[in-house]
Every structure is written in C-alpha cells, then in structure tokens.
PDB file of N, CA and C in Angstrom:
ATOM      1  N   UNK A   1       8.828  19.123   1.548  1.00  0.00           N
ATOM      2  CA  UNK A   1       8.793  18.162   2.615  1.00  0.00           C
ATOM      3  C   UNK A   1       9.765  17.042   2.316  1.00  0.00           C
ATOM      4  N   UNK A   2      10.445  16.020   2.834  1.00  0.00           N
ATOM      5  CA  UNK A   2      11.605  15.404   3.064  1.00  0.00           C
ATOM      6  C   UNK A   2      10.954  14.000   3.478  1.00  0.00           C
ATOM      7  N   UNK A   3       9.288  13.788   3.497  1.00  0.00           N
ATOM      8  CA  UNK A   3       8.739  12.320   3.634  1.00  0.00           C
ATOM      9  C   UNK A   3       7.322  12.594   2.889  1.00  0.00           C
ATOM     10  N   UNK A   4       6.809  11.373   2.851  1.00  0.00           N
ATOM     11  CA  UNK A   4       5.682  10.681   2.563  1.00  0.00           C
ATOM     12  C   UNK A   4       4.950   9.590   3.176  1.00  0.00           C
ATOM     13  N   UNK A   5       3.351  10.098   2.981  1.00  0.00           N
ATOM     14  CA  UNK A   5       2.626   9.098   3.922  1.00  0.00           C
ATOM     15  C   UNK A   5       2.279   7.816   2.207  1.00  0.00           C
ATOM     16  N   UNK A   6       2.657   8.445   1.522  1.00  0.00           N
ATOM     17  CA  UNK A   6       2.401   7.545   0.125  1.00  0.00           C
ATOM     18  C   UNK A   6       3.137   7.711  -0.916  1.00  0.00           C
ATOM     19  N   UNK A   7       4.162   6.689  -0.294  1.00  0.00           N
ATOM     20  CA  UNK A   7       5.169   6.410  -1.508  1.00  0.00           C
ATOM     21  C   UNK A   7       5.070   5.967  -2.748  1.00  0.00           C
ATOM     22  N   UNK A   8       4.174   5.041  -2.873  1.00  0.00           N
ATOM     23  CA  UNK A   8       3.444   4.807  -4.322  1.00  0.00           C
ATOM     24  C   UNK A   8       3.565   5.924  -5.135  1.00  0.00           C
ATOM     25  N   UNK A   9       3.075   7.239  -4.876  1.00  0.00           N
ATOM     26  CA  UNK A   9       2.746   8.316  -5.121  1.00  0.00           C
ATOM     27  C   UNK A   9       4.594   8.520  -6.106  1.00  0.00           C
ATOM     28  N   UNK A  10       5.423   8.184  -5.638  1.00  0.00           N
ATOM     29  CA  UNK A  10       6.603   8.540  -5.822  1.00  0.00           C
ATOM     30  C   UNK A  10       7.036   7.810  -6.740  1.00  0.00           C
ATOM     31  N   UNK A  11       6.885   6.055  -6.218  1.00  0.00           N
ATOM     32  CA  UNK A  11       7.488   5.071  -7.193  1.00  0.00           C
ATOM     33  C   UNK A  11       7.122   5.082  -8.669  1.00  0.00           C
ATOM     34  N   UNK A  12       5.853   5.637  -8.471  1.00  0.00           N
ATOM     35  CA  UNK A  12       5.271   5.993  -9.848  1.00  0.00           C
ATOM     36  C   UNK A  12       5.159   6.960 -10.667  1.00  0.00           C
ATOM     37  N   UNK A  13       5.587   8.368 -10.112  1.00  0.00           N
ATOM     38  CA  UNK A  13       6.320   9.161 -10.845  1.00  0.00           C
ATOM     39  C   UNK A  13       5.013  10.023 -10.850  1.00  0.00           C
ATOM     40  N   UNK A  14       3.999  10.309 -10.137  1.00  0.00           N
ATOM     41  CA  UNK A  14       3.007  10.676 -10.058  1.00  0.00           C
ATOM     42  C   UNK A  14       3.497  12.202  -8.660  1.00  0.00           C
ATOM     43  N   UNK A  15       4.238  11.781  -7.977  1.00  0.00           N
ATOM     44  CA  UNK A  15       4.703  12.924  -6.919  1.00  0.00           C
ATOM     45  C   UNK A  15       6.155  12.650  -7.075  1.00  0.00           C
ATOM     46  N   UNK A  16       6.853  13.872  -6.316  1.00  0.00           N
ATOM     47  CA  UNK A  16       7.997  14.130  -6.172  1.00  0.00           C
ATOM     48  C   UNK A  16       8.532  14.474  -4.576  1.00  0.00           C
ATOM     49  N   UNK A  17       9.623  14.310  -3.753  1.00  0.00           N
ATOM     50  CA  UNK A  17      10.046  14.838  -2.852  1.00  0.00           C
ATOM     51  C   UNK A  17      10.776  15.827  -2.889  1.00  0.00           C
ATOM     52  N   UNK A  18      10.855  17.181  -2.614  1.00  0.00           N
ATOM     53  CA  UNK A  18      12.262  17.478  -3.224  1.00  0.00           C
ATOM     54  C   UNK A  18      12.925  18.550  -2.013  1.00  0.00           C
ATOM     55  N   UNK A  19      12.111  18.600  -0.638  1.00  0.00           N
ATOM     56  CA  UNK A  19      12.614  19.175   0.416  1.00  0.00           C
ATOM     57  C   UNK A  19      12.332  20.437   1.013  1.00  0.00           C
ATOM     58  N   UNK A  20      12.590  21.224   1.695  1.00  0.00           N
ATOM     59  CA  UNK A  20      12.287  22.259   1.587  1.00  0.00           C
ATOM     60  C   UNK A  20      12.538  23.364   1.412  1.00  0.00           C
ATOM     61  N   UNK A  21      13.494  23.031   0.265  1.00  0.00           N
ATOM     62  CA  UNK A  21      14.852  24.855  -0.038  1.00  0.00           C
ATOM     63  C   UNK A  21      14.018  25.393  -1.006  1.00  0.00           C
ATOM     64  N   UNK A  22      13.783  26.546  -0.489  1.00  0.00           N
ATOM     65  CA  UNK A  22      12.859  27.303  -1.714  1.00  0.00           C
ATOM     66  C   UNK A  22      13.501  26.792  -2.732  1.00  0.00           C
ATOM     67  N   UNK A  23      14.618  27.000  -3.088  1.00  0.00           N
ATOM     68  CA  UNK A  23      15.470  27.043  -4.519  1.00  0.00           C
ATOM     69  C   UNK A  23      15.046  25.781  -5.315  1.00  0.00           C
ATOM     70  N   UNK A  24      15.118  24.774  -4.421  1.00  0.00           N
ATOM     71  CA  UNK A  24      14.765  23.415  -4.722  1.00  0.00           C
ATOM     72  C   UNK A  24      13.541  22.827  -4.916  1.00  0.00           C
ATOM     73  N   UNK A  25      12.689  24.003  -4.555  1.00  0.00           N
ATOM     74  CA  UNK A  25      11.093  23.538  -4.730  1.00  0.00           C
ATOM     75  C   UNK A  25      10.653  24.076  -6.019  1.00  0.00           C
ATOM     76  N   UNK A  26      11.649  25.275  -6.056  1.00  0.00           N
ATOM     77  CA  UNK A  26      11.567  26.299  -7.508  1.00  0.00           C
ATOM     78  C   UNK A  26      11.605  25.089  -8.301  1.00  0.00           C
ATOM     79  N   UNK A  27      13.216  24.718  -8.685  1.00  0.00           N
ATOM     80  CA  UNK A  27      13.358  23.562  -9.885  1.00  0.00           C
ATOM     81  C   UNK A  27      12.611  22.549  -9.939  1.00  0.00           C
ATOM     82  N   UNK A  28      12.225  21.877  -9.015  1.00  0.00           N
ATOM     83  CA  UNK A  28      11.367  20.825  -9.443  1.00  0.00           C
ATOM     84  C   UNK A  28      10.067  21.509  -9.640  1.00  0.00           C
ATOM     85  N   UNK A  29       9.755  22.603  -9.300  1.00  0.00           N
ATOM     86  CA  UNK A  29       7.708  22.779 -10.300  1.00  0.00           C
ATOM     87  C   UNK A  29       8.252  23.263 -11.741  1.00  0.00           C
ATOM     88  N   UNK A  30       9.737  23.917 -12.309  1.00  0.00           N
ATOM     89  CA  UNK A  30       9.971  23.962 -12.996  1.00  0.00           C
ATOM     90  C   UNK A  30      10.228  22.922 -14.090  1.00  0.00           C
ATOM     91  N   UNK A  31      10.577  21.937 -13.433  1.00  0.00           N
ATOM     92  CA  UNK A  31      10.959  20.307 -13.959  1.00  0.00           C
ATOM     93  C   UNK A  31       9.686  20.035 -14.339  1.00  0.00           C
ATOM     94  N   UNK A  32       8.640  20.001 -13.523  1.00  0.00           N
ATOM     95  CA  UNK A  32       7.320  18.936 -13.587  1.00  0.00           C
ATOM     96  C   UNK A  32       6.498  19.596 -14.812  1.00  0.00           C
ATOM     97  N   UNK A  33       6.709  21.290 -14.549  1.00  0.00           N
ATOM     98  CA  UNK A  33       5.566  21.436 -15.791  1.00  0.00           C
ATOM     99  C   UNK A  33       6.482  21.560 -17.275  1.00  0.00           C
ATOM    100  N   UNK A  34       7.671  21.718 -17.218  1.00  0.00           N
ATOM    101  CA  UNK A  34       8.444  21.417 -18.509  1.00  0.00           C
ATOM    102  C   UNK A  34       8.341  19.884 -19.088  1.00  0.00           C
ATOM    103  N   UNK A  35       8.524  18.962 -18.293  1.00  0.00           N
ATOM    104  CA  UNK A  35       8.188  17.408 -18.419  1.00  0.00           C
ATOM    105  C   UNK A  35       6.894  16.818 -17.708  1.00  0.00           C
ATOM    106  N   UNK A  36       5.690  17.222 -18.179  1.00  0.00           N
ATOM    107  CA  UNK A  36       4.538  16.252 -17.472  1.00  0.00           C
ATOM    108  C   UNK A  36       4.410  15.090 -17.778  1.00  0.00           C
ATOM    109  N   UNK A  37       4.151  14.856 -16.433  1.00  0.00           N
ATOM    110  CA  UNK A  37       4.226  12.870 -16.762  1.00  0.00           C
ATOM    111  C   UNK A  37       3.044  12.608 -17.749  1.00  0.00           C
ATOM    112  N   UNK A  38       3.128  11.897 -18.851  1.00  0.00           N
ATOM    113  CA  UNK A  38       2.138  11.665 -20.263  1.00  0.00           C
ATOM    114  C   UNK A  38       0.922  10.659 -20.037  1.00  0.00           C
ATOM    115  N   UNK A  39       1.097  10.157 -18.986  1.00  0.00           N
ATOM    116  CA  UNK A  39      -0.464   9.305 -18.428  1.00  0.00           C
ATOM    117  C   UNK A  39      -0.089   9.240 -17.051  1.00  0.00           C
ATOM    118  N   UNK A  40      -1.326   8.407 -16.232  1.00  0.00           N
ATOM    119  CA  UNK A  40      -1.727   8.184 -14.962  1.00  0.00           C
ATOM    120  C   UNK A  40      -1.437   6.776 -14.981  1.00  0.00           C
ATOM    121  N   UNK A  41      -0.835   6.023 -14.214  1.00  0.00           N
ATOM    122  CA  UNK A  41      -1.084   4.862 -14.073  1.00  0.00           C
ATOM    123  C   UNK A  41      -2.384   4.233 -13.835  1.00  0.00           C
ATOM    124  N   UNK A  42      -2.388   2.519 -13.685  1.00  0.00           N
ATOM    125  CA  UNK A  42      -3.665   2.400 -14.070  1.00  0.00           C
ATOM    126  C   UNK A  42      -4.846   2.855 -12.934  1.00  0.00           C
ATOM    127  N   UNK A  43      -5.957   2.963 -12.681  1.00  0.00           N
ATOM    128  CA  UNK A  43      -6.820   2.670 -12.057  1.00  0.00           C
ATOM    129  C   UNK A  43      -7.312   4.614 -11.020  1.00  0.00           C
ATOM    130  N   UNK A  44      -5.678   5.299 -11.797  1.00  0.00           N
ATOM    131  CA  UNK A  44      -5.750   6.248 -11.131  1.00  0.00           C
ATOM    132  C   UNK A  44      -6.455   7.302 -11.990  1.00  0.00           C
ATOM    133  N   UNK A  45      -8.062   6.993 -12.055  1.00  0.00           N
ATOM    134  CA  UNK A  45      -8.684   7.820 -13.052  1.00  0.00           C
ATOM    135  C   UNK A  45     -10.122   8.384 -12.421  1.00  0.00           C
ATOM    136  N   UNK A  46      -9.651   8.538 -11.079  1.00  0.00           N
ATOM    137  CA  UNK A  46     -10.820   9.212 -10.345  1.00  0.00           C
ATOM    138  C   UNK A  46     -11.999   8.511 -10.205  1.00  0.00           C
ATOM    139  N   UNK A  47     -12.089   7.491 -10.588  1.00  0.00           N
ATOM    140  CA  UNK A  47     -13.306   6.001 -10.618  1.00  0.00           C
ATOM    141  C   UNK A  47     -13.030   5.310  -9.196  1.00  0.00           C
ATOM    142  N   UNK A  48     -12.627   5.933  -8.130  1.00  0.00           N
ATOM    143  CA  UNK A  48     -12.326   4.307  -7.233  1.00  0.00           C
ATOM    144  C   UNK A  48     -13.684   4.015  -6.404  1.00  0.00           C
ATOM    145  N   UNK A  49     -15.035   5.226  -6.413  1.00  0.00           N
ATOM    146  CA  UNK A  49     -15.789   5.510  -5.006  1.00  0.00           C
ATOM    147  C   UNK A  49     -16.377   4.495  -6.499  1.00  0.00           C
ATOM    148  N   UNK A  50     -16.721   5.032  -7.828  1.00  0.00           N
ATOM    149  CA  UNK A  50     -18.224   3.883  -8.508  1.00  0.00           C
ATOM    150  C   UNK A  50     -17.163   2.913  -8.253  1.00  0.00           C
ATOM    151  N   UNK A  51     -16.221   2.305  -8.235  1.00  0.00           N
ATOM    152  CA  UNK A  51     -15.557   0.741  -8.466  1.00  0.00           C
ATOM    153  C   UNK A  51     -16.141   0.084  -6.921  1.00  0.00           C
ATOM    154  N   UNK A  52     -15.660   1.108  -6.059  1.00  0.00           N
ATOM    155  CA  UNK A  52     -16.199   0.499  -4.500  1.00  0.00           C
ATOM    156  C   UNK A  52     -17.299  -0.058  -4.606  1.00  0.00           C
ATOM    157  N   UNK A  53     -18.616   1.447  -4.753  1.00  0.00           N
ATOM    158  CA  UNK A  53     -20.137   1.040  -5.189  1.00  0.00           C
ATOM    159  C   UNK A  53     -20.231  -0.016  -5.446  1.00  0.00           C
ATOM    160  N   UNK A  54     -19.669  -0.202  -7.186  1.00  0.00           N
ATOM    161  CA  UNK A  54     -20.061  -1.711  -7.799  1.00  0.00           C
ATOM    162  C   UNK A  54     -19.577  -3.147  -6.766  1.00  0.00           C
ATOM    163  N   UNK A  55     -18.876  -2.764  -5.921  1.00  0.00           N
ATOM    164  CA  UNK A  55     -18.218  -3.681  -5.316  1.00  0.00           C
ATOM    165  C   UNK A  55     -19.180  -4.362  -4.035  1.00  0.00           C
ATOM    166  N   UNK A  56     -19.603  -3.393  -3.463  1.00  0.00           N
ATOM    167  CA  UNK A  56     -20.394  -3.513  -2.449  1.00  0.00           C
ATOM    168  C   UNK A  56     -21.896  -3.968  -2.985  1.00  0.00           C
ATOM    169  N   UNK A  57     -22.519  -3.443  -3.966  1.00  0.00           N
ATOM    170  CA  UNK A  57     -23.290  -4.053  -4.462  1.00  0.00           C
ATOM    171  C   UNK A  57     -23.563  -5.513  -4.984  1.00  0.00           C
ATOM    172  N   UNK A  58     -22.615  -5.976  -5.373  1.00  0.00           N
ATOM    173  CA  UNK A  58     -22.057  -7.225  -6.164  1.00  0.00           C
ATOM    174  C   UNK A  58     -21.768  -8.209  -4.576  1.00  0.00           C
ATOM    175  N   UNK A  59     -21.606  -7.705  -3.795  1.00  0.00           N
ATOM    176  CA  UNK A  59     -21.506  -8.763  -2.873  1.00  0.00           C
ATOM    177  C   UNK A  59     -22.759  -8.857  -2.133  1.00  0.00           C
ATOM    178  N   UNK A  60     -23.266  -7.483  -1.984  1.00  0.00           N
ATOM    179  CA  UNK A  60     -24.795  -7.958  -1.461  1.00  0.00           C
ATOM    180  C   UNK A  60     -25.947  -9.124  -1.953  1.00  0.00           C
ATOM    181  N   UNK A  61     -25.304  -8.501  -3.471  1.00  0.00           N
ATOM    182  CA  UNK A  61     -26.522  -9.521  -4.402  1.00  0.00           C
ATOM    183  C   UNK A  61     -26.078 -10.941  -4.151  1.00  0.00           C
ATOM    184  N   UNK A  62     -24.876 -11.637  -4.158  1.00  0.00           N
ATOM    185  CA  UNK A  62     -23.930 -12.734  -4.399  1.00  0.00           C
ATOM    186  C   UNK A  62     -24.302 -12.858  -2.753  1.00  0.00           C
ATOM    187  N   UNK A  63     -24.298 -13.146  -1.309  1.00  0.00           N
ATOM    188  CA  UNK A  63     -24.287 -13.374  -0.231  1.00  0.00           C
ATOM    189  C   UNK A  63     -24.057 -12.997   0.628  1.00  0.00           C
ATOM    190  N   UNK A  64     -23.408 -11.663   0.639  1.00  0.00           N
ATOM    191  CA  UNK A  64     -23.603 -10.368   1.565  1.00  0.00           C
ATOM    192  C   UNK A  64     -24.556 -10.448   2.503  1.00  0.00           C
ATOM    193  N   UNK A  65     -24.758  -9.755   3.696  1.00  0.00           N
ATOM    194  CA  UNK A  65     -25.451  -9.220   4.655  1.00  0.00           C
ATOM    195  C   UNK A  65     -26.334  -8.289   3.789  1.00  0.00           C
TER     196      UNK A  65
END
C-alpha cells in the first residue's frame, strides 16, 4: 500500500510503506525479518485498555460522575 491511516506507525520504525510491487513487498519482509526492530517504543506494550481502566477509575474516585 502507498499510504497510512498511522503514520506514527512509520516515524517510529514500527511499520513500513513499501507499495505494491510484489518484488518490493518481497524485499522489505526480507529486510524486516533479517533486521528486527530490537524494542517497541514506549507505552507500546499491549497495556493501553488496563492504563484506560486505571484511568477511568481514578477519576471516578477523584470527582467524576
């Protein structure tokens, strides 16, 4: 594909664009699993629904509805 609804995804080296030429989709899954990116940036650790939770909770107690 040739866009993104989440560029973040990109700036951070977490996704790639690379179009749609077979040839070109070849090299880059070839690229990605020869070089995997060595961490996740922060926060991207599958925690965001308990962070919400705690979030929504914490405001109920504090003056929330």
């Amino acid at each position: 594909r040739a866009n993104t609804e989440r560029p973040i995804t990109i700036t951070h080296g977490t996704n790639r664009l690379v179009g749609t030429d077979p040839e070109q989709i070849i090299r880059a899954a070839h690229d990605a699993l020869d070089h995997p990116r060595p961490s996740l940036p922060p926060l991207w650790d599958g925690q965001a629904a308990d962070r919400i939770l705690n979030a929504i909770q914490q405001w109920t107690v504090v003056g929330g509805q």
